[in-house]
N, C-alpha and C. Protein backbone atom coordinates (compact mmCIF):
# COMPACT_ATOMS: atom_id res chain seq x y z
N UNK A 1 98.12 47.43 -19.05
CA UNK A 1 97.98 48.81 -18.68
C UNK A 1 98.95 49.12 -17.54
N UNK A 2 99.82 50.19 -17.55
CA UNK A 2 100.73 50.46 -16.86
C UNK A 2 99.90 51.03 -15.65
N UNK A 3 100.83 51.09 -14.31
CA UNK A 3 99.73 51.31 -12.74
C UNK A 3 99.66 52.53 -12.91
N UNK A 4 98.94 53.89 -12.36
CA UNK A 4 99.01 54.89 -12.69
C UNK A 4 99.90 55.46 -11.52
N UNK A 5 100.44 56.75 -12.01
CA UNK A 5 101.28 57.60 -10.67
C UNK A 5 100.51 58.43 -10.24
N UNK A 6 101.21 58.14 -8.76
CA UNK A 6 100.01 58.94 -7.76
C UNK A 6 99.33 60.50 -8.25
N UNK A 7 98.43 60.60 -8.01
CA UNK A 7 97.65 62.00 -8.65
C UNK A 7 98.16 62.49 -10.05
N UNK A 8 98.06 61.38 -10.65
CA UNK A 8 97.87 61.94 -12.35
C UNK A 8 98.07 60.57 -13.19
N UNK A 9 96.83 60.64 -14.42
CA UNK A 9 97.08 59.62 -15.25
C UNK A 9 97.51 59.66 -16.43
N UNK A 10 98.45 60.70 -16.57
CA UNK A 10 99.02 61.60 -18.06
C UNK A 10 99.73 60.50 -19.02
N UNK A 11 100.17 59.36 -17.78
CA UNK A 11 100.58 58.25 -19.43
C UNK A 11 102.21 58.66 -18.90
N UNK A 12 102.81 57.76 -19.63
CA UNK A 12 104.66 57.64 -18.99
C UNK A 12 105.42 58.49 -18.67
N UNK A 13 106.23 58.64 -18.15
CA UNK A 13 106.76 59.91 -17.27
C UNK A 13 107.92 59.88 -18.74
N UNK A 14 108.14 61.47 -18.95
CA UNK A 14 108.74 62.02 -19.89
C UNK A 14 110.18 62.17 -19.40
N UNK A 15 110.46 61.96 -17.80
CA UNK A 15 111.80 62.11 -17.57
C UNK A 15 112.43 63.46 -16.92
N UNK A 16 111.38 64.83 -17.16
CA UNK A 16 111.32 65.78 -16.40
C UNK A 16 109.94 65.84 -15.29
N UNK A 17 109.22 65.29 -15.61
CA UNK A 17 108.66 64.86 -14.42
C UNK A 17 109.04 64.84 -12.78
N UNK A 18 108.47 65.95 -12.13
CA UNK A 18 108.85 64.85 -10.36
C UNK A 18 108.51 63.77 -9.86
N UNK A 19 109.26 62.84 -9.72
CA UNK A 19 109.00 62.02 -8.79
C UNK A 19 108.50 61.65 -7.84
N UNK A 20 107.00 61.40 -7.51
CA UNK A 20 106.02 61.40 -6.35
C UNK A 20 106.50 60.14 -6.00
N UNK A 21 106.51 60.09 -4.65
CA UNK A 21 106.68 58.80 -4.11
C UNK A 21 106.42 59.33 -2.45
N UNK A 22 106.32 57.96 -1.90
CA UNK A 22 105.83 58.34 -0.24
C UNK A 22 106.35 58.97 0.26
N UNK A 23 107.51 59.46 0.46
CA UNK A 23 108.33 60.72 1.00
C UNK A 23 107.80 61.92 0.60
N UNK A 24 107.77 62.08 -0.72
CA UNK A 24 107.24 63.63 -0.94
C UNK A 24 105.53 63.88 -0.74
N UNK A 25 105.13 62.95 -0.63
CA UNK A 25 104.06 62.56 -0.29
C UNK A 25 103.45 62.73 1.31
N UNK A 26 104.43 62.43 2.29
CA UNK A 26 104.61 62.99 3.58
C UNK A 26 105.05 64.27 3.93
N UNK A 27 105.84 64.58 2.74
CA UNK A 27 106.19 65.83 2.90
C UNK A 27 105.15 66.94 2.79
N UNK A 28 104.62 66.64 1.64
CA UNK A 28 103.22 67.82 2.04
C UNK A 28 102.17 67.67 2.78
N UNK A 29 101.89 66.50 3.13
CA UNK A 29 100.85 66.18 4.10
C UNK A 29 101.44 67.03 5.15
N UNK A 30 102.69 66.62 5.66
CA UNK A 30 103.26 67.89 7.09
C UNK A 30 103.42 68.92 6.49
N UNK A 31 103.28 69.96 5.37
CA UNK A 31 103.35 70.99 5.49
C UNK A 31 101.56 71.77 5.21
N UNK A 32 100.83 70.53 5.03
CA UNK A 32 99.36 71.14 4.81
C UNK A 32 98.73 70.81 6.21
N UNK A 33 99.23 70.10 7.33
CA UNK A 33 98.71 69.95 8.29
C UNK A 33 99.58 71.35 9.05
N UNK A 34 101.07 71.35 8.87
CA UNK A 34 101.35 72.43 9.60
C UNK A 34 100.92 73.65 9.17
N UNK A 35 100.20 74.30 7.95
CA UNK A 35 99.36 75.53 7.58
C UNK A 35 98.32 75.31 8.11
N UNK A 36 97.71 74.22 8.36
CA UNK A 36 96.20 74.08 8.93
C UNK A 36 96.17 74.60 10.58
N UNK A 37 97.36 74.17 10.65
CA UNK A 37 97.33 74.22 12.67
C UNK A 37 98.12 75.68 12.53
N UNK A 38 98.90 76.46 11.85
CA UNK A 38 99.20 77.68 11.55
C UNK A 38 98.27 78.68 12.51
N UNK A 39 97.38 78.25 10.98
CA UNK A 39 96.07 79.69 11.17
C UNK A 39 94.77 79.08 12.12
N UNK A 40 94.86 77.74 13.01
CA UNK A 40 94.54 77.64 14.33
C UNK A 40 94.90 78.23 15.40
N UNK A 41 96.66 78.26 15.11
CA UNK A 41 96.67 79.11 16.43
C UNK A 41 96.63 80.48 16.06
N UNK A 42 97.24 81.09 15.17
CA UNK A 42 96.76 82.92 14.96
C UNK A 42 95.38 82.78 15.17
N UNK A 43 93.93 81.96 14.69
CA UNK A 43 92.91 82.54 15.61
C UNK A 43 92.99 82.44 17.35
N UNK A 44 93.79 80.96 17.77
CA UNK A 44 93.71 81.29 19.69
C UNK A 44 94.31 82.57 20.06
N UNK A 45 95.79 82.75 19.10
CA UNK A 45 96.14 84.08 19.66
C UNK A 45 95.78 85.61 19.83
N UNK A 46 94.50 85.55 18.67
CA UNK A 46 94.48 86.24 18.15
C UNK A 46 92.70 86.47 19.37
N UNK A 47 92.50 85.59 19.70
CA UNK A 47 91.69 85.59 21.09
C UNK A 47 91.99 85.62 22.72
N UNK A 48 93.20 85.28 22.30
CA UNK A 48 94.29 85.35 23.84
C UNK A 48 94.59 86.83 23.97
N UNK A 49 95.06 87.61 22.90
CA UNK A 49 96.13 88.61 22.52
C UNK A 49 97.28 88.47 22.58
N UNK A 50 97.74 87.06 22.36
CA UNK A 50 99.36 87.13 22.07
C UNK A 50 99.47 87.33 20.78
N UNK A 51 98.18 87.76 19.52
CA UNK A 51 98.40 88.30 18.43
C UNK A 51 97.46 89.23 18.20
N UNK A 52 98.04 90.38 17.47
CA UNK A 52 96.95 91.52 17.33
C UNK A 52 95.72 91.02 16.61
N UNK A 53 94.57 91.97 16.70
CA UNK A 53 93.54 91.34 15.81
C UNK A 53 93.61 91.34 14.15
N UNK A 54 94.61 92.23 13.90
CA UNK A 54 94.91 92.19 12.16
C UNK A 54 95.58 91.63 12.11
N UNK A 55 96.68 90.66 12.92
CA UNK A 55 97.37 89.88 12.47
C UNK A 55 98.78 89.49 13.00
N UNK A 56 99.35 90.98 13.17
CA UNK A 56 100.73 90.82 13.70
C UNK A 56 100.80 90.21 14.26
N UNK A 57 102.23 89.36 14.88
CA UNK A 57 102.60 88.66 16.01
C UNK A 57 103.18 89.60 17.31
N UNK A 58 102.70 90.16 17.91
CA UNK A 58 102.69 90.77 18.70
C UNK A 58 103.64 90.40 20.29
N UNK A 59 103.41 89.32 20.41
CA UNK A 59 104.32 88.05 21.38
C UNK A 59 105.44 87.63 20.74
N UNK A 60 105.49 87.38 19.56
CA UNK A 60 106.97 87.27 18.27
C UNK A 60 107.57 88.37 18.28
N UNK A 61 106.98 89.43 18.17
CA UNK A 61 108.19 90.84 18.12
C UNK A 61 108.92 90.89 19.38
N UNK A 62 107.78 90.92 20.43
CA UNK A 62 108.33 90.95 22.01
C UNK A 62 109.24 90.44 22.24
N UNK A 63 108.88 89.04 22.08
CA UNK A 63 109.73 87.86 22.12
C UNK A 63 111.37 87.88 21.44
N UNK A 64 111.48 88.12 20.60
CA UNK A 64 113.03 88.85 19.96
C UNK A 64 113.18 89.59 20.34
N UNK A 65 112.60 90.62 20.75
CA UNK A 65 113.39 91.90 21.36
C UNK A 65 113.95 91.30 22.95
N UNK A 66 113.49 90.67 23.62
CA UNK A 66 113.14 89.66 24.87
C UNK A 66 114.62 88.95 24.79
N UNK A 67 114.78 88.48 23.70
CA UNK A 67 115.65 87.21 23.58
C UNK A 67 116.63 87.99 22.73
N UNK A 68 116.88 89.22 22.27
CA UNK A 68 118.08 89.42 21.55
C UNK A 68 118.19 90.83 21.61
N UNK A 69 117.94 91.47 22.00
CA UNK A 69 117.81 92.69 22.85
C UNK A 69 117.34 93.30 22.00
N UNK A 70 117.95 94.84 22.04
CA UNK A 70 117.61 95.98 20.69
C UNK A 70 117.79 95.77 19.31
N UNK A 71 116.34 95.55 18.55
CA UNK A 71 117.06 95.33 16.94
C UNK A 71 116.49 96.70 16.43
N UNK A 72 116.74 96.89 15.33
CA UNK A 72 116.20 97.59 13.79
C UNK A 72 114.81 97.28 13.42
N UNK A 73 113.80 97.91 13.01
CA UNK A 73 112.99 96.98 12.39
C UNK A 73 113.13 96.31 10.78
N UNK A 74 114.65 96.96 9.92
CA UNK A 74 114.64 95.90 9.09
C UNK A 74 115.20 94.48 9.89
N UNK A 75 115.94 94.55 10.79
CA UNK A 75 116.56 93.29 11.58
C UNK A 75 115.15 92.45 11.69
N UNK A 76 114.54 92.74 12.51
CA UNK A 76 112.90 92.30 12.70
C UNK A 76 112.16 91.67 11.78
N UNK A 77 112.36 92.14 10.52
CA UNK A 77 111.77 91.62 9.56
C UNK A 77 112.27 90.07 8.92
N UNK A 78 113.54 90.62 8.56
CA UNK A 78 114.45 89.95 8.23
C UNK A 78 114.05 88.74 8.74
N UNK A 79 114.34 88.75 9.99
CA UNK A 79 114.10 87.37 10.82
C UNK A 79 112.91 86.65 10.49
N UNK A 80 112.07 87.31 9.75
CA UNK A 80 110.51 86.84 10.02
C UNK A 80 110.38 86.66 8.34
N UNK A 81 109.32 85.82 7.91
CA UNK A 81 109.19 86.11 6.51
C UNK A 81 108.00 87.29 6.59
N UNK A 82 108.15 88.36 6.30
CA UNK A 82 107.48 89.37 6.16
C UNK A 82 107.94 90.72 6.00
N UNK A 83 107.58 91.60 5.68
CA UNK A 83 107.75 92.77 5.03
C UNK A 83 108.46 93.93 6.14
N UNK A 84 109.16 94.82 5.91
CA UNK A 84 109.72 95.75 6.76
C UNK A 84 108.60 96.75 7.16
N UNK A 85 108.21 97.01 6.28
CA UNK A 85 106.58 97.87 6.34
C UNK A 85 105.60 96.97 7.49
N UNK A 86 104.94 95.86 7.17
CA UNK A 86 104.75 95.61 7.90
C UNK A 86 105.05 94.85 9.29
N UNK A 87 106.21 95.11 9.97
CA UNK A 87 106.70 95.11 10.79
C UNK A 87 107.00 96.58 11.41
N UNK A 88 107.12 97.42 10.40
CA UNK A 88 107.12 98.76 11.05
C UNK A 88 105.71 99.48 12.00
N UNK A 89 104.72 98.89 10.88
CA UNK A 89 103.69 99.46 11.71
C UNK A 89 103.18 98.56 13.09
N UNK A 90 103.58 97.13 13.00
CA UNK A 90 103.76 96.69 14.34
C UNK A 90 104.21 97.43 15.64
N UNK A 91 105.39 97.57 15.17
CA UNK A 91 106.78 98.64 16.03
C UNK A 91 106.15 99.81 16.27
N UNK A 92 105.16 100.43 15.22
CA UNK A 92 104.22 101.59 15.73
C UNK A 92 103.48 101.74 16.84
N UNK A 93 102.38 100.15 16.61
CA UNK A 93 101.15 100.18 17.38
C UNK A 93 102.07 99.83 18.88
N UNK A 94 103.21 99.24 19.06
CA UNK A 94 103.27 98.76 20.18
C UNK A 94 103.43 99.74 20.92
N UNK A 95 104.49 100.57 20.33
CA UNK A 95 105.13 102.14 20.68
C UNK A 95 103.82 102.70 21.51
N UNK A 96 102.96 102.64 20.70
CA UNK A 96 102.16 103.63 21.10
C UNK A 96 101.28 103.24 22.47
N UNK A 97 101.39 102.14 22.67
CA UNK A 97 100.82 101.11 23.88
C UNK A 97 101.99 101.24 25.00
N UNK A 98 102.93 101.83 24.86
CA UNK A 98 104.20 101.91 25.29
C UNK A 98 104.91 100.49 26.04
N UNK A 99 104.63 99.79 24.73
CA UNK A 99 105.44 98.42 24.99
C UNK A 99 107.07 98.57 24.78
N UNK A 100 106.85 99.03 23.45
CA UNK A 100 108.18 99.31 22.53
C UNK A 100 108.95 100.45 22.85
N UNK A 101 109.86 101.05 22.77
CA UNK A 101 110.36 102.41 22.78
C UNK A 101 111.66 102.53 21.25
N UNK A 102 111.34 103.70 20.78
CA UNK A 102 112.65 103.68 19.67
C UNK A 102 113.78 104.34 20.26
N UNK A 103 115.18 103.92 20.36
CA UNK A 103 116.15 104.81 20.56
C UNK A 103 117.47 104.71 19.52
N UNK A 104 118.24 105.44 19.95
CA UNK A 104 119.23 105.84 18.93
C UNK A 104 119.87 104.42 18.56
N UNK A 105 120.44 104.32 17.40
CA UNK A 105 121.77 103.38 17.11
C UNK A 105 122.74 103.99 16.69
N UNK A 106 123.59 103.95 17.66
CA UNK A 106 125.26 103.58 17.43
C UNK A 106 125.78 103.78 15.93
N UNK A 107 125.60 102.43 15.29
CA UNK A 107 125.80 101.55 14.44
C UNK A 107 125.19 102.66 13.16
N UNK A 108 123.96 103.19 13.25
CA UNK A 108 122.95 103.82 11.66
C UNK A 108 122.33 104.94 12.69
N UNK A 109 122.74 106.55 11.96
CA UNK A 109 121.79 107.35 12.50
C UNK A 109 120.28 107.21 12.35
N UNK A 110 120.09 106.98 11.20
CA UNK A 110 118.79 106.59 10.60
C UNK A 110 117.69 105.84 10.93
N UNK A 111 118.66 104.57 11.44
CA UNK A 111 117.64 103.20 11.09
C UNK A 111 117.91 103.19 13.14
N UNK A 112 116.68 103.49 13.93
CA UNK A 112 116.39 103.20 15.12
C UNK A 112 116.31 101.81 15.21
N UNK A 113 116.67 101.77 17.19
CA UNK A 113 116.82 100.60 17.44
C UNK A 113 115.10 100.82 18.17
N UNK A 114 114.59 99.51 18.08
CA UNK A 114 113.45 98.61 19.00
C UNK A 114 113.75 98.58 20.42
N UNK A 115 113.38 98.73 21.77
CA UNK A 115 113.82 98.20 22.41
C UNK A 115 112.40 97.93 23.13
N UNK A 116 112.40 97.17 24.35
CA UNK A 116 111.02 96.68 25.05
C UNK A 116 111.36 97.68 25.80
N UNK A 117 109.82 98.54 26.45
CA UNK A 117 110.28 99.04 27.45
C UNK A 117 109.57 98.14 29.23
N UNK A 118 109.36 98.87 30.49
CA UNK A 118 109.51 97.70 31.24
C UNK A 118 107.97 97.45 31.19
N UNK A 119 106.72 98.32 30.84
CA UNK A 119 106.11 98.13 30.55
C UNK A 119 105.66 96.76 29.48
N UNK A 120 106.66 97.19 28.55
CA UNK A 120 107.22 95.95 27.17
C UNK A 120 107.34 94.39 28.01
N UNK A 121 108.39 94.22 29.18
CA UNK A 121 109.10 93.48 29.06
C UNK A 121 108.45 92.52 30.43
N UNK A 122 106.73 93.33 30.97
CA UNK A 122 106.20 92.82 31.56
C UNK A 122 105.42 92.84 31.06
N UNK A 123 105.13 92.90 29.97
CA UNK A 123 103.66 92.26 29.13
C UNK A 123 103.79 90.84 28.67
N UNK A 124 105.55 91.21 27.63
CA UNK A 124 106.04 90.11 27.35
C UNK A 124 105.93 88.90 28.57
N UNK A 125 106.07 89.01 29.56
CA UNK A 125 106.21 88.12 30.44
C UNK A 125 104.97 87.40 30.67
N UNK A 126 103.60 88.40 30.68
CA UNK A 126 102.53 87.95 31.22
C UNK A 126 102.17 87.06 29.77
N UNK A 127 102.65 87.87 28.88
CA UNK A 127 101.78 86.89 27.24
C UNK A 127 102.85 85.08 27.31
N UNK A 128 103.75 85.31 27.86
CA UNK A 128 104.57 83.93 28.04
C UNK A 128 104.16 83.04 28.38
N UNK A 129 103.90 83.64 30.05
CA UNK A 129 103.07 82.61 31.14
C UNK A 129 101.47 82.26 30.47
N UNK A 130 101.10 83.30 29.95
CA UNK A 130 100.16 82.51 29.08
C UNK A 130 99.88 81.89 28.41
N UNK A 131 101.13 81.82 27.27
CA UNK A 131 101.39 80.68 26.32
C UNK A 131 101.20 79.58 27.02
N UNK A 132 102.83 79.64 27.85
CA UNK A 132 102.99 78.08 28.83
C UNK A 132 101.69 77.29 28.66
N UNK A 133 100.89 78.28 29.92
CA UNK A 133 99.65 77.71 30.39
C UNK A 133 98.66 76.76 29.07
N UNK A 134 98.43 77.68 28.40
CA UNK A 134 98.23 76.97 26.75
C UNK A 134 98.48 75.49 26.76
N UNK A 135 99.88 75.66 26.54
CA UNK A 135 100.85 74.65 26.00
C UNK A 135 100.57 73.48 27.10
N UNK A 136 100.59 73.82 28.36
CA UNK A 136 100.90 72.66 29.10
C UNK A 136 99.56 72.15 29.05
N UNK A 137 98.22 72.33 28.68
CA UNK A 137 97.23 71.72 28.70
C UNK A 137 96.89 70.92 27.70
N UNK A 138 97.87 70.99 26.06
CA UNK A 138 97.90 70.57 24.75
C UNK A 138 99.12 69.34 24.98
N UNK A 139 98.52 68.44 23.47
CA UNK A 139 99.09 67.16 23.39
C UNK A 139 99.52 66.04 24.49
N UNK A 140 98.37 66.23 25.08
CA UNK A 140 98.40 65.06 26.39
C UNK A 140 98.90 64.23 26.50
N UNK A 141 98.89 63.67 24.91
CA UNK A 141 98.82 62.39 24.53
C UNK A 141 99.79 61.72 24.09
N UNK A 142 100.93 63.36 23.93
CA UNK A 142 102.03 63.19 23.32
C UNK A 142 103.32 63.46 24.21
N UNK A 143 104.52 62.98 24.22
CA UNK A 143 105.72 62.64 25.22
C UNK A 143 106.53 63.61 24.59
N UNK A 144 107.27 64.19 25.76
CA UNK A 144 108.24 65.41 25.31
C UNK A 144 108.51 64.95 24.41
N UNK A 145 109.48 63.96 23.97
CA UNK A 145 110.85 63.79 23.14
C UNK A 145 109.84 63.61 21.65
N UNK A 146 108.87 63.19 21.77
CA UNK A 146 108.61 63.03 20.44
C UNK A 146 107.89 64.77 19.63
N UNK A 147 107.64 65.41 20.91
CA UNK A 147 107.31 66.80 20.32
C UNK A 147 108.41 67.47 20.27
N UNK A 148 109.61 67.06 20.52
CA UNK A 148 110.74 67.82 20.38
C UNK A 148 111.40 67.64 18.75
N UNK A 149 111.15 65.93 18.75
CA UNK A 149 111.69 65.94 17.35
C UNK A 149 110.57 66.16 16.17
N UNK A 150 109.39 66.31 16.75
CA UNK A 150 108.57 67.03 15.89
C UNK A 150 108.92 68.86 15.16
N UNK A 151 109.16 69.35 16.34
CA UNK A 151 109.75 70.58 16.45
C UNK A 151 110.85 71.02 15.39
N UNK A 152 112.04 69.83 15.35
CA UNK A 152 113.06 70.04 15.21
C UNK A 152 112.67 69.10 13.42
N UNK A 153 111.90 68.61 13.09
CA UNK A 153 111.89 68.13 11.86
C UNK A 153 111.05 69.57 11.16
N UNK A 154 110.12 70.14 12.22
CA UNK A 154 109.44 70.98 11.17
C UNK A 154 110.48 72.45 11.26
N UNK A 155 111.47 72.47 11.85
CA UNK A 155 112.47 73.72 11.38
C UNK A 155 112.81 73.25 10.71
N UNK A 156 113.68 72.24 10.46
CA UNK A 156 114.23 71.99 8.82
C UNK A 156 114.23 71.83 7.83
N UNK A 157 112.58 71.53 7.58
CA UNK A 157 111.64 71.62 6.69
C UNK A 157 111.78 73.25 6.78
N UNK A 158 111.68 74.37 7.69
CA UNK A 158 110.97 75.71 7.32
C UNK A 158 113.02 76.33 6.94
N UNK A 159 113.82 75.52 7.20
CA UNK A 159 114.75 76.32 7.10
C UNK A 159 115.10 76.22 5.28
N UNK A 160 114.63 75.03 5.10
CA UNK A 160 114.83 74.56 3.87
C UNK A 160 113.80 75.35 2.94
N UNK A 161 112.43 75.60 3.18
CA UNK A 161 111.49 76.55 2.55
C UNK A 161 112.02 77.80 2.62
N UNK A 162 112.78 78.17 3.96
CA UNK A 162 113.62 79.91 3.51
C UNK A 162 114.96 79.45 2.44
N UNK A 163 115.76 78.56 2.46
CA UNK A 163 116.52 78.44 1.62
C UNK A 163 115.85 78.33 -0.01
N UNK A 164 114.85 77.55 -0.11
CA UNK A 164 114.49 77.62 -1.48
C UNK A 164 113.57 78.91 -1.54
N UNK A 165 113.43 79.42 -0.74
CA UNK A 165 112.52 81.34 -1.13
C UNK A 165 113.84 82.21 -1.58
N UNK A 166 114.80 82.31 -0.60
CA UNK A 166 115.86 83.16 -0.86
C UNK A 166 116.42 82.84 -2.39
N UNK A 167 116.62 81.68 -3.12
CA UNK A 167 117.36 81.78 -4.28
C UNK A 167 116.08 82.13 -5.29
N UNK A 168 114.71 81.87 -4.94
CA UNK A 168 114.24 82.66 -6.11
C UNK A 168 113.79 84.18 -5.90
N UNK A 169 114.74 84.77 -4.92
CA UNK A 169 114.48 86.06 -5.09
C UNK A 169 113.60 86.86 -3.65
């Protein structure tokens, strides 16, 4: 009796088959542990308020506008996997909290720029120092360099998940 392959006993591989083996095998384990710890932290943030209570990233919008000055909200989106719509009504609620301000672009009569206003750009600040604070009390256990290349393995994993989203559309 032939050994069976991991999670399935369908009988000999036909040749279009994927190939399970311990690599791809690690591979989803880190991407079902990194969805698990995902929607751990959207609930802390979402108890902190560095995320709204429906969801938005609220500290993520800031945060780009923070770090790259005035965008668009299709720019905004773009960056993010998520919808222009909903990123617009983000750009709404903040507006209206007078985090955000819309002003003209240059560039598109149409399509307004985002900008923080200082209200914006001292909220942003206070939701930061709060992160930090967060952060510096998490993974005790764990040494910069190895959360760095943790970091830096799970972007290339997510850069590689936007590369295989973008070609199917």
């Amino acid at each position: 009796m032939a050994p069976a392959r991991h999670g399935t006993e369908l009988g000999p591989r036909t040749g279009t088959d994927p190939i399970v083996d311990g690599k791809a095998e690690a591979i989803t384990e880190l991407m079902l542990e990194v969805a698990q710890c995902f929607f751990r932290i959207r609930a802390l943030g979402q108890k902190t308020g560095l995320i709204t209570s429906w969801g938005g990233g609220a500290f993520g919008f800031m945060r780009g506008l923070a770090l790259l000055g005035p965008l668009t909200v299709p720019q905004i989106a773009q960056m993010r996997p998520t919808s222009r719509q909903r990123m617009q009504r983000l750009a709404d609620e903040l507006a209206a909290e007078g985090l955000v301000e819309f002003i003209d672009n240059p560039k598109h009569r149409r399509s307004k720029l985002v900008q923080l206003t200082r209200k914006g750009a001292a909220r942003y600040g206070e939701l930061n120092a709060q992160l930090l604070a967060i952060a510096s009390t998490m993974g005790v256990a764990l040494d910069e360099a190895d959360i760095r290349k943790t970091a830096g393995i799970v972007r290339q994993l997510s850069d590689d998940v936007k590369v295989r989203s973008e070609r199917l559309g």
